[in-house]
PDB file of N, CA and C in Angstrom:
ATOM      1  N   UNK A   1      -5.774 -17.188  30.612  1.00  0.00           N
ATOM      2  CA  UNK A   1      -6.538 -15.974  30.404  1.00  0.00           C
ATOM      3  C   UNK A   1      -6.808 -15.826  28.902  1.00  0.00           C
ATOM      4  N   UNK A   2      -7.917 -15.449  28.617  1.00  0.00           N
ATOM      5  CA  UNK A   2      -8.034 -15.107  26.751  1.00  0.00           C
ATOM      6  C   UNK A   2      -8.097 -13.371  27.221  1.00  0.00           C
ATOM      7  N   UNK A   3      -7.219 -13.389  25.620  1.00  0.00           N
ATOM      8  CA  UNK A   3      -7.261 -11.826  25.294  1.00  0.00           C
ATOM      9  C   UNK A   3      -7.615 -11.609  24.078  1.00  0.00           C
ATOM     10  N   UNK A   4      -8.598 -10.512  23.850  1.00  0.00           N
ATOM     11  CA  UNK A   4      -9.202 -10.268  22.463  1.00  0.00           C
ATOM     12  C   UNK A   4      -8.164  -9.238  21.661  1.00  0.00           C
ATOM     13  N   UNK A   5      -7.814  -9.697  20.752  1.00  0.00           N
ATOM     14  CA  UNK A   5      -7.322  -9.277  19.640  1.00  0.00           C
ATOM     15  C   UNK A   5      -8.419  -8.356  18.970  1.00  0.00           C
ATOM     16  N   UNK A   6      -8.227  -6.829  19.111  1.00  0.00           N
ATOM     17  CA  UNK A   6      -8.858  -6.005  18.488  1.00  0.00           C
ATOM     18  C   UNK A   6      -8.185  -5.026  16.638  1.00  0.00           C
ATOM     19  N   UNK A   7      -9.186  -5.042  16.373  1.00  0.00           N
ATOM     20  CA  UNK A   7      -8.682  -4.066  15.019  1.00  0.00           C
ATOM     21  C   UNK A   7      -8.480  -2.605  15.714  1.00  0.00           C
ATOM     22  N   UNK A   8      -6.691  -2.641  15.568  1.00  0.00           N
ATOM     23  CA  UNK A   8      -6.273  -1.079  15.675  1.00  0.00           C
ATOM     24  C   UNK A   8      -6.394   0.190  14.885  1.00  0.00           C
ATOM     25  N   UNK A   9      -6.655   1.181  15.426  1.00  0.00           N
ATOM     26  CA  UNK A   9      -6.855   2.012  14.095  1.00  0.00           C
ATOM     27  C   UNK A   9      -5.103   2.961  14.046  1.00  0.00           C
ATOM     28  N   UNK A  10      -4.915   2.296  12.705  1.00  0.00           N
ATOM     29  CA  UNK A  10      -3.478   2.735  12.712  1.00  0.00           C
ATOM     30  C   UNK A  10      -3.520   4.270  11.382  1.00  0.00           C
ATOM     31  N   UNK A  11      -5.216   4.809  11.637  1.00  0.00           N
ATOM     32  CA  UNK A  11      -4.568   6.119  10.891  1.00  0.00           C
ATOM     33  C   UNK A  11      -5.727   7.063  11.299  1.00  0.00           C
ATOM     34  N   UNK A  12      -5.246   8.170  11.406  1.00  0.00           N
ATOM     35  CA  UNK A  12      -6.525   8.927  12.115  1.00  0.00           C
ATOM     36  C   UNK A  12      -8.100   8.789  11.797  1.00  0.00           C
ATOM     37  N   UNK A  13      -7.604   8.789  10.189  1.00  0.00           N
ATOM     38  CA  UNK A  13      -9.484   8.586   9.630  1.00  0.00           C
ATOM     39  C   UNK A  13     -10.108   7.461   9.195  1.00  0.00           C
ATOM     40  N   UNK A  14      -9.530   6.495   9.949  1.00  0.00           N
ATOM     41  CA  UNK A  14      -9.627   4.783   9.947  1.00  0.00           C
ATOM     42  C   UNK A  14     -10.508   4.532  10.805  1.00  0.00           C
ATOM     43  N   UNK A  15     -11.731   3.888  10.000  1.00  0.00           N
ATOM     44  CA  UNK A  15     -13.216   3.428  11.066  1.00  0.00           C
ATOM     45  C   UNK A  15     -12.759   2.265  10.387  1.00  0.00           C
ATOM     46  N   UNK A  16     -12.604   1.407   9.482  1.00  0.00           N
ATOM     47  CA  UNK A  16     -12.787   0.195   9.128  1.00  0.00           C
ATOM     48  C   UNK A  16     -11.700  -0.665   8.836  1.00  0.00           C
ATOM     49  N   UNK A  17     -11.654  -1.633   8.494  1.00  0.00           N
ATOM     50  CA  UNK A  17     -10.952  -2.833   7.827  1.00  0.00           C
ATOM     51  C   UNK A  17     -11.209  -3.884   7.407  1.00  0.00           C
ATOM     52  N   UNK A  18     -10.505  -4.524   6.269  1.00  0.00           N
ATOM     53  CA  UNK A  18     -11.012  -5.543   5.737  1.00  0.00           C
ATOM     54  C   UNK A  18     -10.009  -6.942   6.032  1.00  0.00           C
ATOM     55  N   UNK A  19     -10.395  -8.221   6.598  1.00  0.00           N
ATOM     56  CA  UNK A  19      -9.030  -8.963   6.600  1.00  0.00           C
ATOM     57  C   UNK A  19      -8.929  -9.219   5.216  1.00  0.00           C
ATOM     58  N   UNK A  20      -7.612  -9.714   4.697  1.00  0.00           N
ATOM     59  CA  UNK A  20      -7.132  -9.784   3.632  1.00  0.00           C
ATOM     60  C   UNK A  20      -6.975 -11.505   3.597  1.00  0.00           C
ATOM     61  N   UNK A  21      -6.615 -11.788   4.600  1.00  0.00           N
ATOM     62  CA  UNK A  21      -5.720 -13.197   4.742  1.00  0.00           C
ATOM     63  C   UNK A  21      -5.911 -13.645   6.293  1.00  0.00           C
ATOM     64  N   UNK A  22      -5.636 -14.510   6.958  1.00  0.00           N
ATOM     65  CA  UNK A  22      -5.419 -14.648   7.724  1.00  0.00           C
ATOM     66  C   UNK A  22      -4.132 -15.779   7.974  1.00  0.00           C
ATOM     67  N   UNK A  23      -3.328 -15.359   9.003  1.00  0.00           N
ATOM     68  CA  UNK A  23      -1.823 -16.099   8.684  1.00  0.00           C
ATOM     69  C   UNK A  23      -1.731 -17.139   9.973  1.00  0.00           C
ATOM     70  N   UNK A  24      -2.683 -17.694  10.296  1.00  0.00           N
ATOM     71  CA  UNK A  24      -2.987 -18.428  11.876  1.00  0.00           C
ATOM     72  C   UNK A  24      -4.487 -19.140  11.728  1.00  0.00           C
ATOM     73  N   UNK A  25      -4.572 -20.387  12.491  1.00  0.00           N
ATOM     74  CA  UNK A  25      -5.652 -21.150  12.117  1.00  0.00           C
ATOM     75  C   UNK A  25      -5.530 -21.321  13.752  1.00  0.00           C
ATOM     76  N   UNK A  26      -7.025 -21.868  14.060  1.00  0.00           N
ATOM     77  CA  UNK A  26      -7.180 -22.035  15.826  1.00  0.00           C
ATOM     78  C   UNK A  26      -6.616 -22.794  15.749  1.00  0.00           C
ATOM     79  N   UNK A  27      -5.890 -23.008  17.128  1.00  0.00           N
ATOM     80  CA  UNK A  27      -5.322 -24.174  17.829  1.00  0.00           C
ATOM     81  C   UNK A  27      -3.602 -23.866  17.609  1.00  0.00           C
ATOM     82  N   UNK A  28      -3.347 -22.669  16.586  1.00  0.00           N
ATOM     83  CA  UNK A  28      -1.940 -22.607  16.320  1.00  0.00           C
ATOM     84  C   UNK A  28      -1.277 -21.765  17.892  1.00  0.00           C
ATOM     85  N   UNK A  29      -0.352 -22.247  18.261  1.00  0.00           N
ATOM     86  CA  UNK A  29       1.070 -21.708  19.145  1.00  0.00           C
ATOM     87  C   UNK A  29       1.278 -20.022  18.280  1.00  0.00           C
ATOM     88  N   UNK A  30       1.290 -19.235  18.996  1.00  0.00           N
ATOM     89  CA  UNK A  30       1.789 -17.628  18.491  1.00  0.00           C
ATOM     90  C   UNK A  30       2.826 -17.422  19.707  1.00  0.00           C
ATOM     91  N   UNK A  31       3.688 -16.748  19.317  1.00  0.00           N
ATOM     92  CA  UNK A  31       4.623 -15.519  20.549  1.00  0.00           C
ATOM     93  C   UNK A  31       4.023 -14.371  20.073  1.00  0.00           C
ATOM     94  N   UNK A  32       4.200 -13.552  21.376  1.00  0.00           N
ATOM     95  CA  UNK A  32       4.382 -11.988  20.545  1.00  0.00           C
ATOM     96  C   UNK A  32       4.973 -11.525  19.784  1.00  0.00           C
ATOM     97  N   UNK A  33       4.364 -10.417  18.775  1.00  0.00           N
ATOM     98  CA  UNK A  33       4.828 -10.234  17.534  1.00  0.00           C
ATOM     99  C   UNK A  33       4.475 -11.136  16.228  1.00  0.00           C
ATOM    100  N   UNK A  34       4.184 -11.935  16.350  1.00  0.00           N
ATOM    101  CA  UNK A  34       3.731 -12.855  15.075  1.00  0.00           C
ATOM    102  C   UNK A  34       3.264 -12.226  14.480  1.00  0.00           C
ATOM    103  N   UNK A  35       3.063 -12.377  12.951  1.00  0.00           N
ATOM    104  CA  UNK A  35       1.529 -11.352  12.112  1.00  0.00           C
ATOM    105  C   UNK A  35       0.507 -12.302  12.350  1.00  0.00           C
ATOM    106  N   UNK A  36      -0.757 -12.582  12.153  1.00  0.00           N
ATOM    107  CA  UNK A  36      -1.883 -12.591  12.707  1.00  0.00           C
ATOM    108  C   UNK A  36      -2.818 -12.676  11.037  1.00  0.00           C
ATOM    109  N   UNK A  37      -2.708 -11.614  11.041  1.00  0.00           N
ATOM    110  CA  UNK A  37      -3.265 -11.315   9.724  1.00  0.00           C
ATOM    111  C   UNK A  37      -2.647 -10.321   9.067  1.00  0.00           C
ATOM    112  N   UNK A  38      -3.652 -10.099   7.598  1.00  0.00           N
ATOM    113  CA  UNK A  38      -3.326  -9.106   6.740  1.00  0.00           C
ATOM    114  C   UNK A  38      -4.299  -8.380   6.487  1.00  0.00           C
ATOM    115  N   UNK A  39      -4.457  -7.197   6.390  1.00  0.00           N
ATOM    116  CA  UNK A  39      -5.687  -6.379   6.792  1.00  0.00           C
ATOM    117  C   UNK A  39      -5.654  -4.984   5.944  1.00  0.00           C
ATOM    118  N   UNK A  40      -6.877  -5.060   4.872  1.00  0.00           N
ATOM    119  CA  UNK A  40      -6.616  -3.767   3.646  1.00  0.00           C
ATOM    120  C   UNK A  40      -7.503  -3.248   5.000  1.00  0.00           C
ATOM    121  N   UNK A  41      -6.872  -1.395   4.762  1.00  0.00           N
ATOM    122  CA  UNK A  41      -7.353  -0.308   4.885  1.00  0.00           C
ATOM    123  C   UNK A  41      -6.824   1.092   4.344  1.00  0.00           C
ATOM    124  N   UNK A  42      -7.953   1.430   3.911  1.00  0.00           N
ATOM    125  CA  UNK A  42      -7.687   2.737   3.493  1.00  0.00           C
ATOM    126  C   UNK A  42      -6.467   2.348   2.186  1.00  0.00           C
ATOM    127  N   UNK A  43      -7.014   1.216   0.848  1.00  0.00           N
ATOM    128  CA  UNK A  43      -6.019   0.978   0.021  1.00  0.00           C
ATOM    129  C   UNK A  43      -4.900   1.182   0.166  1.00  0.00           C
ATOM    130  N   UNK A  44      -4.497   0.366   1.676  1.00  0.00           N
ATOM    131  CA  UNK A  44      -3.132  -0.061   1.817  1.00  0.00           C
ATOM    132  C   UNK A  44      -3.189  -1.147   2.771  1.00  0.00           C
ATOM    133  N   UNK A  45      -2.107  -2.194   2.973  1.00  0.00           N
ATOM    134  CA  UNK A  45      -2.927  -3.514   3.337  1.00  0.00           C
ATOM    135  C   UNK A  45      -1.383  -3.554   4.782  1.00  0.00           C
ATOM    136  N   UNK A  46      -2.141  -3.136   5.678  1.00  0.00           N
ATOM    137  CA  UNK A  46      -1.504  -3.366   6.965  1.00  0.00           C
ATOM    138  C   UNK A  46      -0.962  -4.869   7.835  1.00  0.00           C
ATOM    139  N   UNK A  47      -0.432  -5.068   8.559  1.00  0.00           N
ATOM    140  CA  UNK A  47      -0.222  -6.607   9.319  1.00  0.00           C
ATOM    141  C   UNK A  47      -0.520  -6.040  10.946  1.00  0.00           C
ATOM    142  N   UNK A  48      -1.473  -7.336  11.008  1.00  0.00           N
ATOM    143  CA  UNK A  48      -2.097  -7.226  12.359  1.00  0.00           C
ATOM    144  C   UNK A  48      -0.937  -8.230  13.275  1.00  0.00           C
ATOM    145  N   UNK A  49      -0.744  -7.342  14.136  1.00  0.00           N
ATOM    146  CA  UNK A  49       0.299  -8.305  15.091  1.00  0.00           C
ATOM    147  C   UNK A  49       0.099  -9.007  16.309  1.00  0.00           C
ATOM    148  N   UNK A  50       0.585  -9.985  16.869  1.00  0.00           N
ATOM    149  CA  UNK A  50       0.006 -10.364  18.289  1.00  0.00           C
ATOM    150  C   UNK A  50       0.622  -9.617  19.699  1.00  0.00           C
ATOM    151  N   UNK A  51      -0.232  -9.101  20.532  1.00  0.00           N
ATOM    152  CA  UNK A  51       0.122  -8.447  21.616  1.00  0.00           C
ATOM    153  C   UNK A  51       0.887  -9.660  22.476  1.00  0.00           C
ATOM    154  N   UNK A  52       0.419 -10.776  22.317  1.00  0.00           N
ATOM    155  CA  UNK A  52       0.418 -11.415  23.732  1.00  0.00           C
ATOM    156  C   UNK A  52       1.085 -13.485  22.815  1.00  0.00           C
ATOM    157  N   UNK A  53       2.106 -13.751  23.780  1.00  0.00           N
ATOM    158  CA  UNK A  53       1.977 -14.904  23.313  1.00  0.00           C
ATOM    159  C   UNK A  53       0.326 -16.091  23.404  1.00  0.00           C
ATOM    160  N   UNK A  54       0.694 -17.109  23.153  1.00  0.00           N
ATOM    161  CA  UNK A  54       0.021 -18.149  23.638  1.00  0.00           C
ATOM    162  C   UNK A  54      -1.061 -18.974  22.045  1.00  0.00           C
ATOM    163  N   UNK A  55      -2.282 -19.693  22.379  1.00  0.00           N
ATOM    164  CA  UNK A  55      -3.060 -20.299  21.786  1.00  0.00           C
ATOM    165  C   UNK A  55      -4.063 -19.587  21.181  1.00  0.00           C
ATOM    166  N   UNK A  56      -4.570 -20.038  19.004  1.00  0.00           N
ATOM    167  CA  UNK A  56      -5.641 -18.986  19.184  1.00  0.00           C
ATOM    168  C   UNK A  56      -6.811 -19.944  19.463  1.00  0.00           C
ATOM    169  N   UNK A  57      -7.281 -19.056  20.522  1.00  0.00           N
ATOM    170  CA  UNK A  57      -8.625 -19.661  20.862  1.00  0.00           C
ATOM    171  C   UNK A  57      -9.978 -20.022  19.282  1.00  0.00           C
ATOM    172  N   UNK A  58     -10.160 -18.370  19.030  1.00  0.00           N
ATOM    173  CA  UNK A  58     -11.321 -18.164  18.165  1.00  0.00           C
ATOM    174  C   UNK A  58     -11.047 -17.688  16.916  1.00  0.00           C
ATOM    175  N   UNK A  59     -11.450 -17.870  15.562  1.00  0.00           N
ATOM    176  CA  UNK A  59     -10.807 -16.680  14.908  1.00  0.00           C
ATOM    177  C   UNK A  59     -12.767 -15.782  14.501  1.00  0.00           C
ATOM    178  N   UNK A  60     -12.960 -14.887  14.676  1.00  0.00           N
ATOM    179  CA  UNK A  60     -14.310 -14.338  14.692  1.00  0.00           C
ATOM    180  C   UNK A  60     -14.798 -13.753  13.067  1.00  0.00           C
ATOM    181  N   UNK A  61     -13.353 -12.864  12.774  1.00  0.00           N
ATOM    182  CA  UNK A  61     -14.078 -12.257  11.590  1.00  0.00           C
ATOM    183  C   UNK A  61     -13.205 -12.958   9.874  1.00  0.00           C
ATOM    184  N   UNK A  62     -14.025 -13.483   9.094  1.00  0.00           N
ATOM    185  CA  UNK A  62     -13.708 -14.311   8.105  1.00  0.00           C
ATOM    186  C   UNK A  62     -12.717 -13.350   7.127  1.00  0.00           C
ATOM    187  N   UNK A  63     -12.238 -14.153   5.969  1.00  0.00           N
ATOM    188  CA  UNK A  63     -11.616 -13.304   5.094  1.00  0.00           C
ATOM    189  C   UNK A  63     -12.429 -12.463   4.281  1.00  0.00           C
ATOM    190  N   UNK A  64     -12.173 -11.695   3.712  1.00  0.00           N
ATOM    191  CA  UNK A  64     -12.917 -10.328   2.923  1.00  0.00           C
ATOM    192  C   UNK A  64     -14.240 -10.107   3.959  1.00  0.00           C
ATOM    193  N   UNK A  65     -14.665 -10.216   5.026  1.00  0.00           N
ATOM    194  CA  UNK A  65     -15.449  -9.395   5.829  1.00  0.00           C
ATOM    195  C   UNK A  65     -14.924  -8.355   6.771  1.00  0.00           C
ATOM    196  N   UNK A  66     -15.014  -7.330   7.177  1.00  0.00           N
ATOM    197  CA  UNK A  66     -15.010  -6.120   7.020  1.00  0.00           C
ATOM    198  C   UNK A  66     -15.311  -5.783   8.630  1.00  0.00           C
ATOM    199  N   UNK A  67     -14.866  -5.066   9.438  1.00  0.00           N
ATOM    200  CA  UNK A  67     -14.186  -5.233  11.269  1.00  0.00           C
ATOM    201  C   UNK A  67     -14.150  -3.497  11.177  1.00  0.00           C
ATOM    202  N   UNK A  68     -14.979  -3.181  11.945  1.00  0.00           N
ATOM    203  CA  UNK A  68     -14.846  -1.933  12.091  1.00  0.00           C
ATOM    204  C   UNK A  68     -13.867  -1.539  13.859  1.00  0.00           C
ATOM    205  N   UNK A  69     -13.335  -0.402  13.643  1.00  0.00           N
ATOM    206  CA  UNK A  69     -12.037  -0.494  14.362  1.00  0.00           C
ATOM    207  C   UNK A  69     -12.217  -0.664  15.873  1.00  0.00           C
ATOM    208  N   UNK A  70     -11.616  -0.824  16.709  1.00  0.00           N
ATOM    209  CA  UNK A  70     -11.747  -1.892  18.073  1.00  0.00           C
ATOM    210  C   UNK A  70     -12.708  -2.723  18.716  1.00  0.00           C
ATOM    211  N   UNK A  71     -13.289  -3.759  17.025  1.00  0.00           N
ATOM    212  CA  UNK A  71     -13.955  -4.838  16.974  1.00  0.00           C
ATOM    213  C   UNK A  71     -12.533  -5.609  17.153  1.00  0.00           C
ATOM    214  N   UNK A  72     -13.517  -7.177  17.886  1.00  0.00           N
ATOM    215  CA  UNK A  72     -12.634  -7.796  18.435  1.00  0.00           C
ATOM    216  C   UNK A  72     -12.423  -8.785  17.185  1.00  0.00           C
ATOM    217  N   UNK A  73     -11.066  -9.206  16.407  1.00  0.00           N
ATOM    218  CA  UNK A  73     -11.208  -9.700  15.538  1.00  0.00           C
ATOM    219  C   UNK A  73     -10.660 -11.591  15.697  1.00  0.00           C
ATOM    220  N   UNK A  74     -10.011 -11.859  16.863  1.00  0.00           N
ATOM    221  CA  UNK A  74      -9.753 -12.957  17.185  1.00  0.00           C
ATOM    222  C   UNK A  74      -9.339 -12.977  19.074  1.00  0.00           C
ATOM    223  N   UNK A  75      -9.345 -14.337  19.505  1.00  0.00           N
ATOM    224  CA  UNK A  75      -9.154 -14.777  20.653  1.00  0.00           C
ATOM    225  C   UNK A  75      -7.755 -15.465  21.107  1.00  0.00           C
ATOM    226  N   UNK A  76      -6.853 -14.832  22.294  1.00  0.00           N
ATOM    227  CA  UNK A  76      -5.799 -16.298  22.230  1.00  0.00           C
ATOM    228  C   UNK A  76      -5.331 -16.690  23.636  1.00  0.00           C
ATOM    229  N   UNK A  77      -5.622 -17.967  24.048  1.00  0.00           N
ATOM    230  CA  UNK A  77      -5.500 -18.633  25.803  1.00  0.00           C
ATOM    231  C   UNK A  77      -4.041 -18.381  25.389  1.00  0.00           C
ATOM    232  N   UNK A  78      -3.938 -17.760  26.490  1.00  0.00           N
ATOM    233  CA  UNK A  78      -2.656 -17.183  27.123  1.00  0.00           C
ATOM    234  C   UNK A  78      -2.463 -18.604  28.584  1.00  0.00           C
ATOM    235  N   UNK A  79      -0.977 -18.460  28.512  1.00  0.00           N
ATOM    236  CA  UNK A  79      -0.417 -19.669  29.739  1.00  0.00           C
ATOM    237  C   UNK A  79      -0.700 -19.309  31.275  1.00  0.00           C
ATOM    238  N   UNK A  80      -1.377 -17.903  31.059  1.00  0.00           N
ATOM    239  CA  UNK A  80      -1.953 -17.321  32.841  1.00  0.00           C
ATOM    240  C   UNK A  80      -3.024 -18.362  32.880  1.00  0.00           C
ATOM    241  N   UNK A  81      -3.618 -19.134  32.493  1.00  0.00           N
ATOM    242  CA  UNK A  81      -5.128 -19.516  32.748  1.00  0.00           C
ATOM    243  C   UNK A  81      -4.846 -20.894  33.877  1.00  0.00           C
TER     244      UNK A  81
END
């Protein structure tokens, strides 16, 4: 199964984000919980975490481009498939 990894909005007046980094390249093995990325908002730089183990499929949005909040920011085949 793929599951989209969305940008959470972790503060009430949070429409956006920027990735900072990204800490995962396709094809890498994740468990849940991994960080994922690093993600400025609102001049403070949050860690995006993984919901779900498994493979990342896609990664969609590049470094310093800019994901407005429950844009999907990466893909990962999960072992249901």
């Amino acid at each position: 199964m793929i599951v989209e990894v969305r940008l959470p909005q972790w503060g009430m007046g949070m429409t956006e984000g920027t990735i900072v980094e990204w800490e995962c390249e396709v094809g890498d093995e994740i468990v849940e919980g991994d960080v994922l990325a690093e993600v400025e908002v609102a001049k403070a730089t949050e860690e995006l975490v993984s919901p779900v183990a498994g493979t990342v499929e896609a990664i969609l949005v590049k470094v310093d481009e800019t994901a407005d909040v429950r844009d999907v920011l990466l893909t990962v085949r999960t072992a249901d498939t």
